[in-house]
PDB file of N, CA and C in Angstrom:
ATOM      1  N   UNK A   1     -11.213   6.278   5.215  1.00  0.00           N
ATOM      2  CA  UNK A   1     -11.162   7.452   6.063  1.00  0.00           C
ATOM      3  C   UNK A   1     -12.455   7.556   6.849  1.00  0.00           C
ATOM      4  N   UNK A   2     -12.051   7.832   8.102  1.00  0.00           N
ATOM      5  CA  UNK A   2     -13.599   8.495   9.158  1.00  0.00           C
ATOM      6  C   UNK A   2     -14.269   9.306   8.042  1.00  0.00           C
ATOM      7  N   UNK A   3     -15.887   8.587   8.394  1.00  0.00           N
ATOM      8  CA  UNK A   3     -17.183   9.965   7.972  1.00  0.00           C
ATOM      9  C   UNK A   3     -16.770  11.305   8.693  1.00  0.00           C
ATOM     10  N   UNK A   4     -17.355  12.644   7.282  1.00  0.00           N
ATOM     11  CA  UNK A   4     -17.302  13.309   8.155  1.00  0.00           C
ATOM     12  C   UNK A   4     -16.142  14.139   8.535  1.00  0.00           C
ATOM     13  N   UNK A   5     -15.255  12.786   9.156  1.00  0.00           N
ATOM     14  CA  UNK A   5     -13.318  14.130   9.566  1.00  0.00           C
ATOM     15  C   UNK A   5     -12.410  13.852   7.800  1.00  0.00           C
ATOM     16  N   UNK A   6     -11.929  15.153   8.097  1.00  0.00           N
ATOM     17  CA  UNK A   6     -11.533  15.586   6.412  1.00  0.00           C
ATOM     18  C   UNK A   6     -10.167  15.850   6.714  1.00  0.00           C
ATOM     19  N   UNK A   7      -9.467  14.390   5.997  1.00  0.00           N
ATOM     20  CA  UNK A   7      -7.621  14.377   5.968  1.00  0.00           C
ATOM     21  C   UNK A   7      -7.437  15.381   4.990  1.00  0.00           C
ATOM     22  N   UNK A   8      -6.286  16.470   5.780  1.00  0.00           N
ATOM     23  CA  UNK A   8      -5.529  17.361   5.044  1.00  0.00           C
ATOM     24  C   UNK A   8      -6.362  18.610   4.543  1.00  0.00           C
ATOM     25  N   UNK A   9      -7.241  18.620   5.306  1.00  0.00           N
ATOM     26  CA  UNK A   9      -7.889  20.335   5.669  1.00  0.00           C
ATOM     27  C   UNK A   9      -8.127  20.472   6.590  1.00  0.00           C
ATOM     28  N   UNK A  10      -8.549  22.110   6.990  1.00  0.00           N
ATOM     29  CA  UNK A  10      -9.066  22.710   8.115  1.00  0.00           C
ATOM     30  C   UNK A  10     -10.168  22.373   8.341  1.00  0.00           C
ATOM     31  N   UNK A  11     -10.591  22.084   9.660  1.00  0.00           N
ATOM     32  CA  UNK A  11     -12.249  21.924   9.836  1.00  0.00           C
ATOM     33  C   UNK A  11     -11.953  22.325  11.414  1.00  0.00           C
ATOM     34  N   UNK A  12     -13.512  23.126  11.471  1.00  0.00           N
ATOM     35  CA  UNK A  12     -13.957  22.944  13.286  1.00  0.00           C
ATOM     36  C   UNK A  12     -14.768  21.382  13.538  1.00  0.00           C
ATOM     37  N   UNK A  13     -13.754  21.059  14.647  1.00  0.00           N
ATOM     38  CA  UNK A  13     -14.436  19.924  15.535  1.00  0.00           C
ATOM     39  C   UNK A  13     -14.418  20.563  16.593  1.00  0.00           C
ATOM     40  N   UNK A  14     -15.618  19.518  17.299  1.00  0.00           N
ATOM     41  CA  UNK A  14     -15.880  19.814  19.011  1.00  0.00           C
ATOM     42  C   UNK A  14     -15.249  18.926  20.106  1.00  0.00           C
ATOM     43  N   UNK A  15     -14.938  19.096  21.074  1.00  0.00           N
ATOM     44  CA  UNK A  15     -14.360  18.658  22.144  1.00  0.00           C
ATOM     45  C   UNK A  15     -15.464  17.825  22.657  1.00  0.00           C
ATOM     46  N   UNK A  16     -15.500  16.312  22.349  1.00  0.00           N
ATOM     47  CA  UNK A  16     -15.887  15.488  23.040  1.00  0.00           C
ATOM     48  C   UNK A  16     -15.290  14.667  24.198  1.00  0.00           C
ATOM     49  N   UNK A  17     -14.137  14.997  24.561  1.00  0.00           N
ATOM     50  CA  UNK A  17     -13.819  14.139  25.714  1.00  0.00           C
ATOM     51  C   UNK A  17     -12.151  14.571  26.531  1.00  0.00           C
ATOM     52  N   UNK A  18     -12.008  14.993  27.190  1.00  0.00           N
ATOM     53  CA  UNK A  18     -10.535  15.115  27.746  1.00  0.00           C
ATOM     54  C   UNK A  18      -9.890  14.355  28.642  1.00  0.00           C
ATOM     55  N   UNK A  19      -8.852  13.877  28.039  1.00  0.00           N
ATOM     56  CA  UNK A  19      -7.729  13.041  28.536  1.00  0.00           C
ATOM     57  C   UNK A  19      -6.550  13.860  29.247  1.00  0.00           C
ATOM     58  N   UNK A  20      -5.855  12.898  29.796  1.00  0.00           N
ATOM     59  CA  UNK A  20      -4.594  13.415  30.117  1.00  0.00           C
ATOM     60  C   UNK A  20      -3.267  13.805  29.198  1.00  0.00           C
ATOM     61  N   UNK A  21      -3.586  12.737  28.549  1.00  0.00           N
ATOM     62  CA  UNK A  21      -2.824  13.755  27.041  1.00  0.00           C
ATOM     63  C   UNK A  21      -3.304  14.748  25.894  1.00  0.00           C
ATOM     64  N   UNK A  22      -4.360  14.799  26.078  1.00  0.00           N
ATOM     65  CA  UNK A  22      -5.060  16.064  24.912  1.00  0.00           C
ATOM     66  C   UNK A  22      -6.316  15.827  25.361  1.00  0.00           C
ATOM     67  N   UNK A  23      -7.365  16.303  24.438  1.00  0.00           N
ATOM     68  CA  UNK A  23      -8.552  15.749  23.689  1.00  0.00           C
ATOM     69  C   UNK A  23      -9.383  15.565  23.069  1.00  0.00           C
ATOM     70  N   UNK A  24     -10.075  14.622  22.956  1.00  0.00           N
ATOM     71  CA  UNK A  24     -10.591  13.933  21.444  1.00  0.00           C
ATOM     72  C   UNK A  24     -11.877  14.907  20.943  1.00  0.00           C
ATOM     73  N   UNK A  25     -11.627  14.809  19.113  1.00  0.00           N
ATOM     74  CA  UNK A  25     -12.598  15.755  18.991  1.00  0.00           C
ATOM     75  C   UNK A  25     -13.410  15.357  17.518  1.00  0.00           C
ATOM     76  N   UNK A  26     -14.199  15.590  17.540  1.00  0.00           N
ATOM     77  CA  UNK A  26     -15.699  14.646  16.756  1.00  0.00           C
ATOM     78  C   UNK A  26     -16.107  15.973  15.716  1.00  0.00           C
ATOM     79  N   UNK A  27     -16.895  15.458  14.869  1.00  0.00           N
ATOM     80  CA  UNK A  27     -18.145  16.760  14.240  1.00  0.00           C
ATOM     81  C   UNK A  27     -18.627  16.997  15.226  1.00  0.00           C
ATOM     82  N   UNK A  28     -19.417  16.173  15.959  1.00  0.00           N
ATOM     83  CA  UNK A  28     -20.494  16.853  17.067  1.00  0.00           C
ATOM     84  C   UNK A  28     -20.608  15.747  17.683  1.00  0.00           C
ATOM     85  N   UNK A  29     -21.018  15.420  19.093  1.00  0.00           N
ATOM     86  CA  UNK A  29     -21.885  14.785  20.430  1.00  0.00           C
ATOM     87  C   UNK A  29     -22.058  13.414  19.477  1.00  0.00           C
ATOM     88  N   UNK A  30     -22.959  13.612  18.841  1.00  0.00           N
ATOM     89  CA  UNK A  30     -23.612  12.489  18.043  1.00  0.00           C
ATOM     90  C   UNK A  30     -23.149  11.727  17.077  1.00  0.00           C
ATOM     91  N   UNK A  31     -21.581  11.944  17.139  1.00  0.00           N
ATOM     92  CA  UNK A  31     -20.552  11.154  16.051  1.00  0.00           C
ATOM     93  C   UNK A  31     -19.035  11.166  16.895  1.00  0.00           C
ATOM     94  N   UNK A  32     -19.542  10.818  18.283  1.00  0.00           N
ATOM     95  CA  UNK A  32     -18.392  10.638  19.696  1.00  0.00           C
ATOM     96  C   UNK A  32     -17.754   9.789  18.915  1.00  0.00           C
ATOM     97  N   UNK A  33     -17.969   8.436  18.546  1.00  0.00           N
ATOM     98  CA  UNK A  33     -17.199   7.329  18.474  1.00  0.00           C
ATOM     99  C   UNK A  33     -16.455   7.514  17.524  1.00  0.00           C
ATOM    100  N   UNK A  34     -16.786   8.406  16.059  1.00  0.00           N
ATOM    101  CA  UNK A  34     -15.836   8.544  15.243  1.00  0.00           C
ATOM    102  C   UNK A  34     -14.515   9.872  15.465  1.00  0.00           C
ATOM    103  N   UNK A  35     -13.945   9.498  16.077  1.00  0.00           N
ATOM    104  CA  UNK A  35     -12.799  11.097  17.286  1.00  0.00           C
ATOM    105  C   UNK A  35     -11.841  11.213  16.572  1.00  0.00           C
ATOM    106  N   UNK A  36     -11.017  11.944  16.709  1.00  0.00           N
ATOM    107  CA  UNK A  36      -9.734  11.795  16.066  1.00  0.00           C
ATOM    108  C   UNK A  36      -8.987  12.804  18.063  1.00  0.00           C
ATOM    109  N   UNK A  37      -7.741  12.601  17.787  1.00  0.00           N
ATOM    110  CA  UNK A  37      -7.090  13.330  18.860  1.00  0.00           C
ATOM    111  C   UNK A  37      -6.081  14.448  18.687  1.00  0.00           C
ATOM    112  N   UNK A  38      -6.156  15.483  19.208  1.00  0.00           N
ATOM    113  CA  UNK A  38      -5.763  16.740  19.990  1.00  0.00           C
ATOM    114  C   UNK A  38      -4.919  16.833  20.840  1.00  0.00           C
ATOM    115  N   UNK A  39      -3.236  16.655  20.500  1.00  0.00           N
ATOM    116  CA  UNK A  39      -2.441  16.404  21.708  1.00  0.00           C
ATOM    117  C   UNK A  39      -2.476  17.221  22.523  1.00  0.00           C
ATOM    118  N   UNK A  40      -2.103  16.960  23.966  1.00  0.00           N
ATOM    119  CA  UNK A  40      -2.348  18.692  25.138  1.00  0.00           C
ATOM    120  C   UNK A  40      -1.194  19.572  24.724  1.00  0.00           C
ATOM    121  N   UNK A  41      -0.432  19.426  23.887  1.00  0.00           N
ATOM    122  CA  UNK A  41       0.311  20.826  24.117  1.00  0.00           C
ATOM    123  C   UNK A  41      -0.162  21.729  22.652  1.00  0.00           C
ATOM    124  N   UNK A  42      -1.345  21.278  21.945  1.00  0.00           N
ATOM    125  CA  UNK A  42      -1.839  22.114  21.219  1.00  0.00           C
ATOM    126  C   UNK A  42      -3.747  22.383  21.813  1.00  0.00           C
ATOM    127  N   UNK A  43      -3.775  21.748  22.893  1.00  0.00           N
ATOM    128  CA  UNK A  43      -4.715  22.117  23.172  1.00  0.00           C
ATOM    129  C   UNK A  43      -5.208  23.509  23.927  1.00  0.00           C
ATOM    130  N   UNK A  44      -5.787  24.860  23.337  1.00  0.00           N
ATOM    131  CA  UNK A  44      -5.513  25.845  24.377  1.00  0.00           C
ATOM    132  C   UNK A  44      -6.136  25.894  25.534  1.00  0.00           C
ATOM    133  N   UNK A  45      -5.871  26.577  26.167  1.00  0.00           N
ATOM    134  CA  UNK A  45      -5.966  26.631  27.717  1.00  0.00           C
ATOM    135  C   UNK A  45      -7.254  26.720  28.404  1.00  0.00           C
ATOM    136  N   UNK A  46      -7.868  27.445  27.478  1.00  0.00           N
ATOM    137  CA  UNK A  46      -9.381  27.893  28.103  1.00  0.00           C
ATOM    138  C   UNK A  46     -10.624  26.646  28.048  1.00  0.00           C
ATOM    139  N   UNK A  47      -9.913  25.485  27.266  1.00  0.00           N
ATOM    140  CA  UNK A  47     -11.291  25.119  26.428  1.00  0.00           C
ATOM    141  C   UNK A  47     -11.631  24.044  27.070  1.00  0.00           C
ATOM    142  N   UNK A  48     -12.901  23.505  26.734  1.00  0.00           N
ATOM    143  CA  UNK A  48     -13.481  22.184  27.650  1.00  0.00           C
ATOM    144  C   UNK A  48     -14.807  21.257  26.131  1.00  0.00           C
ATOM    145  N   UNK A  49     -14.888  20.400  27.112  1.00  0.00           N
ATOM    146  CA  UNK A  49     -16.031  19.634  26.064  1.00  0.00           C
ATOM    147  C   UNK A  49     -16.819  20.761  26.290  1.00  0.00           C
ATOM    148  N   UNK A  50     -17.354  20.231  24.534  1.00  0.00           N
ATOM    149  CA  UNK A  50     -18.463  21.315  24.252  1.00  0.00           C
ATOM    150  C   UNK A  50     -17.773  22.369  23.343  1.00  0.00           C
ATOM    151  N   UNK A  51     -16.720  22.453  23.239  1.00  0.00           N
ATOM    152  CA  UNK A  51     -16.128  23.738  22.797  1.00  0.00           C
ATOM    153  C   UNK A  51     -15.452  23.314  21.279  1.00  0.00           C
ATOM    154  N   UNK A  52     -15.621  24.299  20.361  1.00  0.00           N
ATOM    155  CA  UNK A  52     -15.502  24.347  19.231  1.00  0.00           C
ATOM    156  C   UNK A  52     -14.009  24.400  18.533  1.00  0.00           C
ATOM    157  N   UNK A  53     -12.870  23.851  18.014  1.00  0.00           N
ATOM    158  CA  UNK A  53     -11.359  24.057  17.625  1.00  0.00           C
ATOM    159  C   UNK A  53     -11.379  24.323  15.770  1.00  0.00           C
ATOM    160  N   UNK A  54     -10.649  24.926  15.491  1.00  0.00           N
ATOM    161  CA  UNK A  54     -10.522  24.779  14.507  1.00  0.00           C
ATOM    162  C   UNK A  54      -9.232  23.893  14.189  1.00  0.00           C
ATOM    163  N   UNK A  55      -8.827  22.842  13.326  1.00  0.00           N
ATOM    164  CA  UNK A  55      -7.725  22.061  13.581  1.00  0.00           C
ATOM    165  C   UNK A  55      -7.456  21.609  11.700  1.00  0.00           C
ATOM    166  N   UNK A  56      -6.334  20.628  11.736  1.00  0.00           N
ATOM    167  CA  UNK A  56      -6.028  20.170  10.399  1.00  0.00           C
ATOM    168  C   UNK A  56      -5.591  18.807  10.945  1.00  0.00           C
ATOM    169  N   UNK A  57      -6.339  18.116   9.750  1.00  0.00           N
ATOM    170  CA  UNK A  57      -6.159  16.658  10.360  1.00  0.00           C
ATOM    171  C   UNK A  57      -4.941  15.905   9.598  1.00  0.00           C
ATOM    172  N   UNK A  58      -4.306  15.259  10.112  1.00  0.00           N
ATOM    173  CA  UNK A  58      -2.914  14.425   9.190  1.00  0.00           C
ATOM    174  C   UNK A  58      -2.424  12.905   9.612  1.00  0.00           C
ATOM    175  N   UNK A  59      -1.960  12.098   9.055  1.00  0.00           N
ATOM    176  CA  UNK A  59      -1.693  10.903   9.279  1.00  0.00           C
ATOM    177  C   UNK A  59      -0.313  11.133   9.876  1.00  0.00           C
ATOM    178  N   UNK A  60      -0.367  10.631  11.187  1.00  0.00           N
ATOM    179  CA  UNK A  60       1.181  10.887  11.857  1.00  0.00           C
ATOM    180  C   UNK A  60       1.849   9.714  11.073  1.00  0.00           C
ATOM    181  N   UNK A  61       3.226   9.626  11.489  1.00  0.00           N
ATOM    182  CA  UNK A  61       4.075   7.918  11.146  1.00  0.00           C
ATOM    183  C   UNK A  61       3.307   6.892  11.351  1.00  0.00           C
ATOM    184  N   UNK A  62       3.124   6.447  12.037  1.00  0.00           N
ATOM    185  CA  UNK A  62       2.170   5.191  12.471  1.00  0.00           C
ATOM    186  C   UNK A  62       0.708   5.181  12.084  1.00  0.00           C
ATOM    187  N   UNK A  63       0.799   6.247  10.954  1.00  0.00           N
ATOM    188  CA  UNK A  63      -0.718   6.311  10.241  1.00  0.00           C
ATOM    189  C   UNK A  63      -1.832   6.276  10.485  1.00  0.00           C
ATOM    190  N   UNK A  64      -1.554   7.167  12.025  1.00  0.00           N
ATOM    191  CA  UNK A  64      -2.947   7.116  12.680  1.00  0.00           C
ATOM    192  C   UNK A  64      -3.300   8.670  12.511  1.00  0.00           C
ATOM    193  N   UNK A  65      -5.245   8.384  12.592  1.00  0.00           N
ATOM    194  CA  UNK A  65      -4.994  10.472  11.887  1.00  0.00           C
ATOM    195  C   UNK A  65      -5.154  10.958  13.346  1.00  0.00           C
ATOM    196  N   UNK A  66      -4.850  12.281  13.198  1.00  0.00           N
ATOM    197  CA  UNK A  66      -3.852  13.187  14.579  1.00  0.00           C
ATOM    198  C   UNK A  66      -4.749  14.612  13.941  1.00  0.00           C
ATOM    199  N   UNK A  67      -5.089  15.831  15.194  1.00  0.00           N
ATOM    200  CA  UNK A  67      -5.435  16.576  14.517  1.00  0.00           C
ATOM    201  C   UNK A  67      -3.721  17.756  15.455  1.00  0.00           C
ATOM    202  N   UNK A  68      -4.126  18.946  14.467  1.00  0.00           N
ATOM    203  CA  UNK A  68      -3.141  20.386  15.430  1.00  0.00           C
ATOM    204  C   UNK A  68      -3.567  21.359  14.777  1.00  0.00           C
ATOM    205  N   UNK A  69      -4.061  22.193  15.671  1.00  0.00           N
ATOM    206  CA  UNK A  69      -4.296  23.874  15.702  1.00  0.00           C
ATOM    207  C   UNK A  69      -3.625  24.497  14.763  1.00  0.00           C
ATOM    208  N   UNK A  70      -2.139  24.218  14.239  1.00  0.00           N
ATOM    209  CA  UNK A  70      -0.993  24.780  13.541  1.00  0.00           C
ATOM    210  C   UNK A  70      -1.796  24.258  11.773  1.00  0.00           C
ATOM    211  N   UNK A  71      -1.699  25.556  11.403  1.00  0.00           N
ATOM    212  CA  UNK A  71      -2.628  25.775  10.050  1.00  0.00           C
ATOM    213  C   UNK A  71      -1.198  24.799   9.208  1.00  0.00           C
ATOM    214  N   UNK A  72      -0.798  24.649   8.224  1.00  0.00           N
ATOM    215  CA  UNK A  72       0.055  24.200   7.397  1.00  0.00           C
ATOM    216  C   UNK A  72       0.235  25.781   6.496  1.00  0.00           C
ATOM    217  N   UNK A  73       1.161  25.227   5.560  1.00  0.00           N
ATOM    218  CA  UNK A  73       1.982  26.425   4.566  1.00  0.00           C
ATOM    219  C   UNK A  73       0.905  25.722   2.979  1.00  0.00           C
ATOM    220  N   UNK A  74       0.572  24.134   3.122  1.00  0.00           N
ATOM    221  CA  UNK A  74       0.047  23.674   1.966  1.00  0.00           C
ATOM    222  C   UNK A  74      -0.592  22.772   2.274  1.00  0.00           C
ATOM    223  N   UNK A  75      -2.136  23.016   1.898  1.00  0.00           N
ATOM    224  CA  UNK A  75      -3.148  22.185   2.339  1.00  0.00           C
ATOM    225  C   UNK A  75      -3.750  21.113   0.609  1.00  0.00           C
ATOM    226  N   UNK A  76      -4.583  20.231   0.500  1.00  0.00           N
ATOM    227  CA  UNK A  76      -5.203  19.387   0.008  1.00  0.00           C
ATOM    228  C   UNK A  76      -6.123  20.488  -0.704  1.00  0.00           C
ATOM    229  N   UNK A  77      -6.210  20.372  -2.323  1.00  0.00           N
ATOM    230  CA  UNK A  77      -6.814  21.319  -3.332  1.00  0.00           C
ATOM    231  C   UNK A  77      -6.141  22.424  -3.167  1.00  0.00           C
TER     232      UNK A  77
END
């Protein structure tokens, strides 16, 4: 697992980079390369790099980790 991003809890990450389909979001600036992604239709409206999400991270099908805004009903511990 990425340093740092935590499968199957809540954590704030920051908006390091925006794409045309979402975007990617880190601990901080200084751990860009380790990202996970933010699809755009959970991304809200206002926000830009620099800006703080609270998200839950999960292994989609293709077992890549994925983050979404949408809290779960049952989290990890």
């Amino acid at each position: 697992m990425r340093e740092g991003l935590k499968l199957g809890e809540m954590q704030e990450l920051v908006i390091v980079k925006k794409v045309d389909f979402g975007v990617y979001l880190a601990t901080a600036f200084e751990t860009a390369q380790d990202r996970v992604l933010l699809p755009i239709k959970q991304v809200p409206a206002d926000s830009g790099v620099g800006d703080k999400i609270n998200v839950f991270l999960y292994r989609e099908s293709s077992d890549r980790m994925i983050a979404t805004v949408t809290q779960p009903k049952l989290m990890m511990g």
